[in-house]
C-alpha atoms as a PDB file:
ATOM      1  CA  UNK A   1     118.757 -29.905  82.595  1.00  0.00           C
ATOM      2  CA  UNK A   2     116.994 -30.526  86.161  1.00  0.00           C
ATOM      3  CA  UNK A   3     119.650 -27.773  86.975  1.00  0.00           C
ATOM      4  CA  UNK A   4     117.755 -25.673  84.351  1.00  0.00           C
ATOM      5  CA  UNK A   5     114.134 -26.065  85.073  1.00  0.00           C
ATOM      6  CA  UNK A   6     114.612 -26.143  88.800  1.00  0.00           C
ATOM      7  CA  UNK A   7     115.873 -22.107  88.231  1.00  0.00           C
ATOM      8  CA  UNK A   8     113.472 -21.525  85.622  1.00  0.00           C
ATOM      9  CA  UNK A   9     110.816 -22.330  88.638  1.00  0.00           C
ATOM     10  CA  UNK A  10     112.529 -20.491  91.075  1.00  0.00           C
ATOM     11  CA  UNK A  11     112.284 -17.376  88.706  1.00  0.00           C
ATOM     12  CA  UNK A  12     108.715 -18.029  87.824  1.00  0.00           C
ATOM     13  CA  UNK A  13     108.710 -18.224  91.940  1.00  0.00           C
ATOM     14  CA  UNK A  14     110.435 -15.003  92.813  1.00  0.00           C
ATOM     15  CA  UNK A  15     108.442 -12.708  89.998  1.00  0.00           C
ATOM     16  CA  UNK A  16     105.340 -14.413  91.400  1.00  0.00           C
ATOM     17  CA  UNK A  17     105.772 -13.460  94.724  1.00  0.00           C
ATOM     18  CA  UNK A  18     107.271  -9.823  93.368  1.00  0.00           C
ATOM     19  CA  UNK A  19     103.944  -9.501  91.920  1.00  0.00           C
ATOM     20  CA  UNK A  20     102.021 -10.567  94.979  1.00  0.00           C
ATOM     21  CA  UNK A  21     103.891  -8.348  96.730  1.00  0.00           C
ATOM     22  CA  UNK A  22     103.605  -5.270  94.061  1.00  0.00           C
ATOM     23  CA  UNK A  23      99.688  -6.086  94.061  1.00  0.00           C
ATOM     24  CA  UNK A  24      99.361  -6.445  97.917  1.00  0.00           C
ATOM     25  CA  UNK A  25     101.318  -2.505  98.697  1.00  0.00           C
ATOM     26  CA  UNK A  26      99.441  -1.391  95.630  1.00  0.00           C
ATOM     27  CA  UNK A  27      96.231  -2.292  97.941  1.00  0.00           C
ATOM     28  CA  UNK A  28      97.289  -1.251 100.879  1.00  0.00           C
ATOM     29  CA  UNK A  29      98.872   2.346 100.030  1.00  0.00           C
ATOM     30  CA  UNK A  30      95.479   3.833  99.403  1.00  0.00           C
ATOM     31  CA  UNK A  31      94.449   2.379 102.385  1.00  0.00           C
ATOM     32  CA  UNK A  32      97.094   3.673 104.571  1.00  0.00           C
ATOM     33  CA  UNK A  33      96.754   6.872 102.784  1.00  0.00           C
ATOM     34  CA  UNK A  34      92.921   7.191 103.590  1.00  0.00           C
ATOM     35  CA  UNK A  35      93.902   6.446 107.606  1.00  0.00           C
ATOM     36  CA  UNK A  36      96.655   9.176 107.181  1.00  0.00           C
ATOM     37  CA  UNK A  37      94.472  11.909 105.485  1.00  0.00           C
ATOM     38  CA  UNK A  38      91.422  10.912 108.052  1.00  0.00           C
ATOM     39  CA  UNK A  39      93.707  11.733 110.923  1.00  0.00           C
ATOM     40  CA  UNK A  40      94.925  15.209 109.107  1.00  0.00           C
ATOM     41  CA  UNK A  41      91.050  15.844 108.479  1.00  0.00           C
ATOM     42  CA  UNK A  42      90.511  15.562 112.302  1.00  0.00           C
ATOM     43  CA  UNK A  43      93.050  18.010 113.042  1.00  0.00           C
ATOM     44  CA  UNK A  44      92.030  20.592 110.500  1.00  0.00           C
ATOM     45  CA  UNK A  45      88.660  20.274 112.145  1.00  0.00           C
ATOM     46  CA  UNK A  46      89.882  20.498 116.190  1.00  0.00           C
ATOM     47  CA  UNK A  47      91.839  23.659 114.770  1.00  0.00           C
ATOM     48  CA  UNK A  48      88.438  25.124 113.042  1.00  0.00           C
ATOM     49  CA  UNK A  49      86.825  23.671 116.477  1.00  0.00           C
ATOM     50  CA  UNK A  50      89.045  25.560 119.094  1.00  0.00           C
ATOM     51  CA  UNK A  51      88.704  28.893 116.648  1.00  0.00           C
ATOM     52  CA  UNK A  52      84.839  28.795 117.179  1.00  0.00           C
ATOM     53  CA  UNK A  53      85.865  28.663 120.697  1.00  0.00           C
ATOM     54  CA  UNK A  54      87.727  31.319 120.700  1.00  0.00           C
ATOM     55  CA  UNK A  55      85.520  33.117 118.662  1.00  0.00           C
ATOM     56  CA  UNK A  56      82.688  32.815 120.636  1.00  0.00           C
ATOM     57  CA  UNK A  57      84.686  33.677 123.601  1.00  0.00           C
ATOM     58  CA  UNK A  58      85.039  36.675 121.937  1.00  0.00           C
ATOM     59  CA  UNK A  59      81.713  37.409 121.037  1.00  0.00           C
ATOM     60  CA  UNK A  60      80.064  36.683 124.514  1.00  0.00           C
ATOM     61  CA  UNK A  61      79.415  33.063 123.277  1.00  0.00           C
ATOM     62  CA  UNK A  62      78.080  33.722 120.080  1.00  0.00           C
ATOM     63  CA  UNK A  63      79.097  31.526 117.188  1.00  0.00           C
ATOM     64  CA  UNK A  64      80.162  33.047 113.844  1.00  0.00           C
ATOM     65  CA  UNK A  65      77.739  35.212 112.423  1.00  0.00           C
ATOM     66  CA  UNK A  66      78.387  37.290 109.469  1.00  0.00           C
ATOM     67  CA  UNK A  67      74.893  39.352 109.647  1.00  0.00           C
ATOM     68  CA  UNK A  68      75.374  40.835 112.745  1.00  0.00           C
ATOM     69  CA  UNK A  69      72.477  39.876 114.427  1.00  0.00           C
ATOM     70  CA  UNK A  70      69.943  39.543 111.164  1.00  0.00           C
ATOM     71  CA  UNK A  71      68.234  37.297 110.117  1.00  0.00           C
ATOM     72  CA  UNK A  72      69.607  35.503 107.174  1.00  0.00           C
ATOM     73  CA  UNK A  73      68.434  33.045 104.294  1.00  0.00           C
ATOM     74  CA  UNK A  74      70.612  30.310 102.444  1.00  0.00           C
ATOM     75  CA  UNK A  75      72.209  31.402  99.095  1.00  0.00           C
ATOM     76  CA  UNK A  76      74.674  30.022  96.392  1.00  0.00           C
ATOM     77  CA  UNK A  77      76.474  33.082  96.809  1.00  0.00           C
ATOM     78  CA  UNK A  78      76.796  36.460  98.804  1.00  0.00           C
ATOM     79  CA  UNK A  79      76.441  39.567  96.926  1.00  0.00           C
ATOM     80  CA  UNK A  80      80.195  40.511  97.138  1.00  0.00           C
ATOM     81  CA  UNK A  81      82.616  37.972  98.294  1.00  0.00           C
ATOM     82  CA  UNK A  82      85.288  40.819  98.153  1.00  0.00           C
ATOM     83  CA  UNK A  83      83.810  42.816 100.849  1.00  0.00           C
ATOM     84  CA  UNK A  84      84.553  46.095  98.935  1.00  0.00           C
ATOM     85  CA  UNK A  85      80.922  47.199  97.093  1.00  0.00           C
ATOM     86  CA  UNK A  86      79.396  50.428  99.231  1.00  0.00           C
ATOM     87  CA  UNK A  87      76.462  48.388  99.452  1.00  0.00           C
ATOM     88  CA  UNK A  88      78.148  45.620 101.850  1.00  0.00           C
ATOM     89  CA  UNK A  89      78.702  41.938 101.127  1.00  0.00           C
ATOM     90  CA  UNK A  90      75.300  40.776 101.926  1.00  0.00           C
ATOM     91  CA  UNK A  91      72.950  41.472  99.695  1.00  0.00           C
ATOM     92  CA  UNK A  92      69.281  42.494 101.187  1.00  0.00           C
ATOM     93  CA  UNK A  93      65.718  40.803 101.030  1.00  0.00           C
ATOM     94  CA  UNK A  94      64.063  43.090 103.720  1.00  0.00           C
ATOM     95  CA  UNK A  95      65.124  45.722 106.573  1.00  0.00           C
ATOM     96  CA  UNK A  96      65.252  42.176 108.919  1.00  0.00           C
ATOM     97  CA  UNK A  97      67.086  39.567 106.046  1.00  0.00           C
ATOM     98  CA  UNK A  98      70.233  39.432 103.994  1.00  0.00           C
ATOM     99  CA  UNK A  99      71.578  36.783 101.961  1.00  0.00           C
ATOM    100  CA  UNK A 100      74.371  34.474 103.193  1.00  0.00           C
ATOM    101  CA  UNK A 101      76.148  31.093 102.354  1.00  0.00           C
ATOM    102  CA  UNK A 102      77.587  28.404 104.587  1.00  0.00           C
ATOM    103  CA  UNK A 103      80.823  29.323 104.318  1.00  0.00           C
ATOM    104  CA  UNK A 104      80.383  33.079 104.720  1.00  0.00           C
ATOM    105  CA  UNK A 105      80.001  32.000 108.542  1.00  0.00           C
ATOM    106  CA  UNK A 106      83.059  30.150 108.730  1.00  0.00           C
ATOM    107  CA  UNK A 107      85.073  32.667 106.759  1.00  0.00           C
ATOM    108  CA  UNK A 108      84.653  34.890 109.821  1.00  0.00           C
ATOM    109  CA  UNK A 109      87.353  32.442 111.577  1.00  0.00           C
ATOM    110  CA  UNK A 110      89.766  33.186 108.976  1.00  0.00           C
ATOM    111  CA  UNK A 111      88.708  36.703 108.932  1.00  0.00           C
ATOM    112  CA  UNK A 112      88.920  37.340 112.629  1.00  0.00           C
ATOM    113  CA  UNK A 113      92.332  35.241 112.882  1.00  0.00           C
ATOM    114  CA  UNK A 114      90.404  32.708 114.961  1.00  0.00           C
ATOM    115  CA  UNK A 115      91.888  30.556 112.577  1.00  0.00           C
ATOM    116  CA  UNK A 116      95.575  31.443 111.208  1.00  0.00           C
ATOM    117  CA  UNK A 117      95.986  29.037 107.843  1.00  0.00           C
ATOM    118  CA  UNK A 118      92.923  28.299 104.868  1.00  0.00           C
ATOM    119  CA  UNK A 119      94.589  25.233 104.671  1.00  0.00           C
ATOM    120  CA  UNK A 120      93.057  23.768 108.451  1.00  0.00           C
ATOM    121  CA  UNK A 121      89.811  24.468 106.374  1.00  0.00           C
ATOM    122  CA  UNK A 122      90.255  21.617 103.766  1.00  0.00           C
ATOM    123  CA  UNK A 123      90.353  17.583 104.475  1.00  0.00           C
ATOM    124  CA  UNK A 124      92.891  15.838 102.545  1.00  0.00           C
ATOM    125  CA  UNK A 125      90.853  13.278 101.372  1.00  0.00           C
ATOM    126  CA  UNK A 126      88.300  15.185  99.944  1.00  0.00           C
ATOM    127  CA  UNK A 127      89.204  15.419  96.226  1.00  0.00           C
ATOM    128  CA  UNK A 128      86.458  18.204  95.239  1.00  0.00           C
ATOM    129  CA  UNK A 129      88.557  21.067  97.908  1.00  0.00           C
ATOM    130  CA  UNK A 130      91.172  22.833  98.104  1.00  0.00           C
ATOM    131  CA  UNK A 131      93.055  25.988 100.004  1.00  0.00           C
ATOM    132  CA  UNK A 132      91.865  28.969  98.572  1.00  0.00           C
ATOM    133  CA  UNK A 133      95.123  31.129  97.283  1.00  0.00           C
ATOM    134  CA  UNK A 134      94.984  34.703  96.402  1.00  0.00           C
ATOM    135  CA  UNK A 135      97.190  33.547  92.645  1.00  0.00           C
ATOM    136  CA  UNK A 136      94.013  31.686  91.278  1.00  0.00           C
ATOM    137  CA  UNK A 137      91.455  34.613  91.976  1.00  0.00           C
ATOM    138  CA  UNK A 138      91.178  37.294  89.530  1.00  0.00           C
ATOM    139  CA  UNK A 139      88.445  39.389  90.102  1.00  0.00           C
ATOM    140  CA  UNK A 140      90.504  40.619  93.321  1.00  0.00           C
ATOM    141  CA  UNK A 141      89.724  44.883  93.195  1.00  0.00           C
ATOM    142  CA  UNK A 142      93.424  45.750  93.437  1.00  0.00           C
ATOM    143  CA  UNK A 143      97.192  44.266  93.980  1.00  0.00           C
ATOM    144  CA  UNK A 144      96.839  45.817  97.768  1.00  0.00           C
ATOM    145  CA  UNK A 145      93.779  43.124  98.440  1.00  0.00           C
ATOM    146  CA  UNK A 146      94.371  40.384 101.334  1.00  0.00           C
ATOM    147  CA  UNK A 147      92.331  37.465 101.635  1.00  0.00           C
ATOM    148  CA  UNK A 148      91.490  38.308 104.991  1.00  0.00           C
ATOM    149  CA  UNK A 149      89.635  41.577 103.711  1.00  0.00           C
ATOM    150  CA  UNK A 150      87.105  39.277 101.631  1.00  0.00           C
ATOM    151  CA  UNK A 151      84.182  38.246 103.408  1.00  0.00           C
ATOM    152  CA  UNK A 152      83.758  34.429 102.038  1.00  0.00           C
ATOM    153  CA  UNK A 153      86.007  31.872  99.945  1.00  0.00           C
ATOM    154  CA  UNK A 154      86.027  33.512  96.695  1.00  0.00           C
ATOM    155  CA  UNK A 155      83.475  33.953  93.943  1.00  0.00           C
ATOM    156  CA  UNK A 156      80.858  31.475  92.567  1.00  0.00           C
ATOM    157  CA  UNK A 157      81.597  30.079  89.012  1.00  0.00           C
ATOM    158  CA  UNK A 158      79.876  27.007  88.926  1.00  0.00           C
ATOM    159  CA  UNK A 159      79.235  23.993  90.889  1.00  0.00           C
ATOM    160  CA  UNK A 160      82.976  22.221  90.573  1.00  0.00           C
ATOM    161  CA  UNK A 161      84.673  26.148  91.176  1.00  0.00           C
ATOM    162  CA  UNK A 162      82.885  28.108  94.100  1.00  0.00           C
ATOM    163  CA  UNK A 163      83.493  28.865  97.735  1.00  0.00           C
ATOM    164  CA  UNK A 164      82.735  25.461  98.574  1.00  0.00           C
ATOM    165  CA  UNK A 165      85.265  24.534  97.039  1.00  0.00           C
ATOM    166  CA  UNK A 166      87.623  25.927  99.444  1.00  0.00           C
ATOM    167  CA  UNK A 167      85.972  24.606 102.835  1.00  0.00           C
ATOM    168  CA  UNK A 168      85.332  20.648 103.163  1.00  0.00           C
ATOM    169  CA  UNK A 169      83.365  20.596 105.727  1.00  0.00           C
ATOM    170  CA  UNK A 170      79.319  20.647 106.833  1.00  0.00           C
ATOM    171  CA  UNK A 171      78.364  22.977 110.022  1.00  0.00           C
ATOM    172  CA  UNK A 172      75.595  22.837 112.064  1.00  0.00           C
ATOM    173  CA  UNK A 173      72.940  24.852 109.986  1.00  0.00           C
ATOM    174  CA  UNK A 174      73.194  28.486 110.893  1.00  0.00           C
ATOM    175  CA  UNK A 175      70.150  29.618 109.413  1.00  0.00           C
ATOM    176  CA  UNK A 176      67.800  28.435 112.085  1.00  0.00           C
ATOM    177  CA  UNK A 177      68.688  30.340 114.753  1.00  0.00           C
ATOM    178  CA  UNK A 178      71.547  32.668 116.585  1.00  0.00           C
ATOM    179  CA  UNK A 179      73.798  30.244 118.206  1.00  0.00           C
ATOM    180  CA  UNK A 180      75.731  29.851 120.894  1.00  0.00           C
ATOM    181  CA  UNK A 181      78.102  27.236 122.835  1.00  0.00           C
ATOM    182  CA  UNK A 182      75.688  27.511 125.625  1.00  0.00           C
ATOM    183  CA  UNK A 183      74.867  24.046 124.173  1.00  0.00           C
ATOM    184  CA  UNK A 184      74.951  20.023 126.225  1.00  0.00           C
ATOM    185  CA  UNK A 185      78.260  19.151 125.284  1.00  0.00           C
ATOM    186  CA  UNK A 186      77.227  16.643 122.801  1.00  0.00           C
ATOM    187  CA  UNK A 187      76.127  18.771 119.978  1.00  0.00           C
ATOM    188  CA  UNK A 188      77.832  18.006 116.462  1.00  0.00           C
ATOM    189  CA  UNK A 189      78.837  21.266 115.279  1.00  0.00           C
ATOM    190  CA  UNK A 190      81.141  20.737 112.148  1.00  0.00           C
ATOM    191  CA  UNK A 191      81.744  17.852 110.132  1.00  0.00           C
ATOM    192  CA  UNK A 192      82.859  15.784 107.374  1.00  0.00           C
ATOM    193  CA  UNK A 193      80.626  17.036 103.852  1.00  0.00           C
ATOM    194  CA  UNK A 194      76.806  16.282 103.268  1.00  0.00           C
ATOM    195  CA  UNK A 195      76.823  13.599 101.267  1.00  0.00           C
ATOM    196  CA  UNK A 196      73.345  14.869 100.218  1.00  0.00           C
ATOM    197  CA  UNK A 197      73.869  18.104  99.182  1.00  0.00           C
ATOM    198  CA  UNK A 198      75.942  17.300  96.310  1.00  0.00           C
ATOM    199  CA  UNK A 199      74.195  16.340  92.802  1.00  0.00           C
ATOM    200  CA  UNK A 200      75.591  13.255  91.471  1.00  0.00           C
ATOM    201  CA  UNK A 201      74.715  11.320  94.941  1.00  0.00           C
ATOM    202  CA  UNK A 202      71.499  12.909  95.851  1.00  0.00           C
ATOM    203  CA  UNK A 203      70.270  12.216  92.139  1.00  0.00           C
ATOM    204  CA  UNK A 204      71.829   8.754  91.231  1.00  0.00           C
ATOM    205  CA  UNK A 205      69.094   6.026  92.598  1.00  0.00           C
ATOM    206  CA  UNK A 206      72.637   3.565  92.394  1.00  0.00           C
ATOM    207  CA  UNK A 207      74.264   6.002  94.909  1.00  0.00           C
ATOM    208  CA  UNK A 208      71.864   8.144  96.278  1.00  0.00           C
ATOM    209  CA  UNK A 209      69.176   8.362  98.624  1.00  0.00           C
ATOM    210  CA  UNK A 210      67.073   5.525  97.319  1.00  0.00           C
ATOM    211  CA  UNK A 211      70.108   3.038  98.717  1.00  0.00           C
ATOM    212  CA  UNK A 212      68.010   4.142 102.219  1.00  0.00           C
ATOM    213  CA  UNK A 213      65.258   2.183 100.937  1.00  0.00           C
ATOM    214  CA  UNK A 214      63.442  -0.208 103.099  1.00  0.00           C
ATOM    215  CA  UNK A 215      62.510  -2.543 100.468  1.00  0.00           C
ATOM    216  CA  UNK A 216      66.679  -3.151  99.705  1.00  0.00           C
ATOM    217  CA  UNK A 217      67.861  -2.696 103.497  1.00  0.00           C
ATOM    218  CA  UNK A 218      65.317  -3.429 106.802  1.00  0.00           C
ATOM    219  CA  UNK A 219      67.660  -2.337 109.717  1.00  0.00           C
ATOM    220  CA  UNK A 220      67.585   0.844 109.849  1.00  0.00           C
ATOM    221  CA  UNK A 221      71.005   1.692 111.403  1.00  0.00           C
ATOM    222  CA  UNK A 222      72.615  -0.510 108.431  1.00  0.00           C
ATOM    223  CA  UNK A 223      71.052   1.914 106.391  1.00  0.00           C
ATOM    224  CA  UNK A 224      72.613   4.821 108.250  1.00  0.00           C
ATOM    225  CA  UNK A 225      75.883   3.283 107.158  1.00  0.00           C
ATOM    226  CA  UNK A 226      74.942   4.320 103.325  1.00  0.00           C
ATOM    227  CA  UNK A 227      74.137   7.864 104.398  1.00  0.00           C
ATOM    228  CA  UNK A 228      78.220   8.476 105.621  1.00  0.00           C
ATOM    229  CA  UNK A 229      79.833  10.925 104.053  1.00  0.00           C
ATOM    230  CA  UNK A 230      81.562  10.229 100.510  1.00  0.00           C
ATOM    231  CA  UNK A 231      85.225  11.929 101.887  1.00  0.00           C
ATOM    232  CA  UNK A 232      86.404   9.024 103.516  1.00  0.00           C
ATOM    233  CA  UNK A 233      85.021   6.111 100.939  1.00  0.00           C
ATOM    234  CA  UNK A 234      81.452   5.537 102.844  1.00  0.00           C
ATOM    235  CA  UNK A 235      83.302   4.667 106.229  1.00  0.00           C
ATOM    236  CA  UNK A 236      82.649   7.398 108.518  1.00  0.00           C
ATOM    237  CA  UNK A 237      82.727  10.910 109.187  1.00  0.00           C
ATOM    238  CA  UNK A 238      85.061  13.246 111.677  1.00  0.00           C
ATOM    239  CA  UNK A 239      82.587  14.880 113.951  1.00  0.00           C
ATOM    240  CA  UNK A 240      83.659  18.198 115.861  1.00  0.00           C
ATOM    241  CA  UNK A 241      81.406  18.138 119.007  1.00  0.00           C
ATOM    242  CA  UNK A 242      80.697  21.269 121.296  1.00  0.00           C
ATOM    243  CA  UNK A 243      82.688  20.199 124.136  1.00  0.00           C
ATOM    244  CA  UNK A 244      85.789  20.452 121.883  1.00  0.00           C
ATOM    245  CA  UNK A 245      86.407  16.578 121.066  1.00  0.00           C
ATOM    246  CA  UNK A 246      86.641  15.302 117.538  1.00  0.00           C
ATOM    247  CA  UNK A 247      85.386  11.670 116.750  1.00  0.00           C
ATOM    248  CA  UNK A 248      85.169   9.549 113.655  1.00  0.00           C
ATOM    249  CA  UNK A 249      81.726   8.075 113.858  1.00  0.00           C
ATOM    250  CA  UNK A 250      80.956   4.952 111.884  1.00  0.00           C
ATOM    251  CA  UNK A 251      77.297   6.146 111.688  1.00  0.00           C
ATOM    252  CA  UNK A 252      76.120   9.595 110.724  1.00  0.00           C
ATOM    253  CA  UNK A 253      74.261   9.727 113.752  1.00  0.00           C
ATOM    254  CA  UNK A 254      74.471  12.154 117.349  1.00  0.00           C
ATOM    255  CA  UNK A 255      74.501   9.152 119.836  1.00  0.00           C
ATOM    256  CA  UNK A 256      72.507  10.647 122.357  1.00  0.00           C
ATOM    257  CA  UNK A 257      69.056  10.864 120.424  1.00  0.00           C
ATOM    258  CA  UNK A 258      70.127   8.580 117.286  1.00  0.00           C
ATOM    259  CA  UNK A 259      69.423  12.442 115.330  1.00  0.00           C
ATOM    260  CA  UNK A 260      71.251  11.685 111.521  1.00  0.00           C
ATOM    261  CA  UNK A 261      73.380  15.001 111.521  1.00  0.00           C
ATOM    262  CA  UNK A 262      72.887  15.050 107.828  1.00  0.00           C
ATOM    263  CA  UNK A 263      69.237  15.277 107.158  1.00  0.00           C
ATOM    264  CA  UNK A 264      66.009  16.907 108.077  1.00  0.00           C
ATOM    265  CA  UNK A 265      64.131  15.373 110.958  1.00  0.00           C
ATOM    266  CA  UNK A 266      60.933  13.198 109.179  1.00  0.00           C
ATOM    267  CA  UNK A 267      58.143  14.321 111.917  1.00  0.00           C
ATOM    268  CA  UNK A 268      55.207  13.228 110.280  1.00  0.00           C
ATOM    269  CA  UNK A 269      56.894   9.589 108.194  1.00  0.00           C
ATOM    270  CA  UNK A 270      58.322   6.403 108.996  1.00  0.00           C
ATOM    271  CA  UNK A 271      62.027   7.985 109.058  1.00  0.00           C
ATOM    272  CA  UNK A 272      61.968   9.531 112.109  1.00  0.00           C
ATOM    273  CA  UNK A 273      65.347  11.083 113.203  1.00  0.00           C
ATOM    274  CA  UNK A 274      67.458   8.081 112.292  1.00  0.00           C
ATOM    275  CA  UNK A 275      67.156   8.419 108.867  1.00  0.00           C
ATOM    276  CA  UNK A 276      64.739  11.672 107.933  1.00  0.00           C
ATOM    277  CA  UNK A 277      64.700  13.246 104.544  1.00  0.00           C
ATOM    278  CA  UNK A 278      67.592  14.824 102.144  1.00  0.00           C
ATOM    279  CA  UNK A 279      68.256  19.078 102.644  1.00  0.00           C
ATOM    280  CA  UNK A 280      67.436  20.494  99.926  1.00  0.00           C
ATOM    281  CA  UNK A 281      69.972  23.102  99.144  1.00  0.00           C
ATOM    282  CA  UNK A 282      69.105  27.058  99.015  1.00  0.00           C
ATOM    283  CA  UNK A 283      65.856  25.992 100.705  1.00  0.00           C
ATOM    284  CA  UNK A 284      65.494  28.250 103.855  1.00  0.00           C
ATOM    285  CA  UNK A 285      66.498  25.668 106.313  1.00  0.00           C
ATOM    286  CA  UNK A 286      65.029  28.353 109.105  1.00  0.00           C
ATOM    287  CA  UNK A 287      61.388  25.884 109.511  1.00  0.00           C
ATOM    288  CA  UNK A 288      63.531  22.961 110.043  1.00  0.00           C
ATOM    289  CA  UNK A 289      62.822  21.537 113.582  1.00  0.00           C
ATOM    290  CA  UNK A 290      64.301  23.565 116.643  1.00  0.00           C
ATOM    291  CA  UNK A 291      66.207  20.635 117.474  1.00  0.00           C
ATOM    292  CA  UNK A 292      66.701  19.437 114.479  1.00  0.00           C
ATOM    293  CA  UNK A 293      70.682  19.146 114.886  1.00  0.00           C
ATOM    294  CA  UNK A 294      71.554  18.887 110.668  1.00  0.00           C
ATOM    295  CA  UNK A 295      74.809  20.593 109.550  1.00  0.00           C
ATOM    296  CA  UNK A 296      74.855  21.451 105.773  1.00  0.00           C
ATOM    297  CA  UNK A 297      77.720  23.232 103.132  1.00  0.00           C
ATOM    298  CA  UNK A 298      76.546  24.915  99.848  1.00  0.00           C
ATOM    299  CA  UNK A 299      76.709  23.168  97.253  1.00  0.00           C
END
């Protein structure tokens, strides 16, 4: 009987520990995962990083720029994505300004073959993105088109199925100014998303920007933490920086002049450049600050 209970015990013993065991992988896998994926997202971003060096090696050190010299203003979508209209891709405001998104700038890397594969343009772990494929685009003009002929990452049909959908990652806004790499080697140039340009964060007081608030957190660089980007579950962000290095920084910050890469420089507040103000998206980011160094995606 002793006999009995004693390996009734050790059974209740062994499927204990099984358990333990089952529970403790179960917690770790998406862990392990998350480390795995991060590491793939900082490749896809040196690739994207060494084709805007190439690029602008190119271009007599000109960064991607789909206007040709215009001036440009921040839109949801270009006028034809397909690149095959008479009346161009970018759609006209005045003789000096056409319309362009985020992505129609880093298109140009695919476009140009500064970058071979759509897939370097996605990060694993961000759920919302993925590789754009010629199969799930219909409004294609004819079986002879190639993806590199099209000027951006497909159409806009809402906000869960639009170019952005295709490209992960934030880059330094492009609206401002014509850029160059004649920049200190520190600047961020592309990075993990905006957590703030996307509606269910930037809206949600439990989530969103109001988790900056001084009344719930007083250090300010704690409160940087909240402001990470959502791809990689609040813990960081990979940074591609202008000397060609890619980082994952625990703040969302440029360490030489504590400027928050992902919002708007608050000149005139409290906020300063730690923590500044939300982008608001399709709002001509060309009066942000000079050096205001904010990189934004559509939404």
């Amino acid at each position: 009987m002793k006999t009995i209970l004693r390996s009734k015990v050790d059974l209740v013993t062994v499927v204990f520990c099984v358990l333990m065991l089952i529970a403790t992988v179960s917690a770790i896998g998406p862990v392990q995962r998350e480390f795995s994926f991060r590491k793939m997202c900082s490749e896809h971003l040196r690739v994207l990083g060494i084709g805007l060096i190439m690029y602008s090696e190119e271009y007599a050190t000109k960064l991607p720029d789909p206007i040709l010299g215009a001036n440009s203003q921040w839109t949801q979508e270009i006028q034809d994505w397909t690149g095959t209209l008479p009346s161009g891709p970018f759609k006209p405001i005045d003789q000096n300004t056409s319309e362009a998104t985020v992505t129609s700038y880093l298109y140009l890397l695919y476009k140009t073959r500064s970058v071979f594969s759509l897939d370097s343009f996605t990060c694993p772990s961000d759920v919302t993105a993925h590789p754009l494929t010629l199969a799930e685009i219909t409004e294609h003009p004819s079986v002879d088109f190639k993806l590199r002929n099209a000027w951006d990452f497909g159409p806009w049909i809402d906000e869960s199925h639009n170019a952005s959908s295709h490209c992960s990652y934030a880059y330094l806004n492009p609206f401002a100014k014509k850029m160059s790499f004649r920049f200190r080697s520190t600047v961020s140039i592309l990075a993990d998303r905006n957590p703030w340009i996307n509606p269910e964060r930037a809206q949600d007081p439990n989530v969103g920007f109001d988790r900056f608030s001084q009344s719930i957190i007083n250090d300010k660089k704690a409160r940087v933490w909240l402001g990470n980007s959502s791809t990689h579950l609040l813990d960081g962000q990979n940074i591609f920086y202008s000397d060609g290095h890619v980082n994952f920084a625990s703040q969302a910050l440029n360490r030489t002049n504590d400027d928050n890469i992902y919002t708007i420089i608050d000149s005139n507040g409290s906020y300063g450049r730690i923590i500044g103000n939300p982008p608001t998206p399709y709002v001509n980011p060309s009066t942000f600050a000079p050096d205001d160094e904010i990189l934004i995606q559509d939404r």
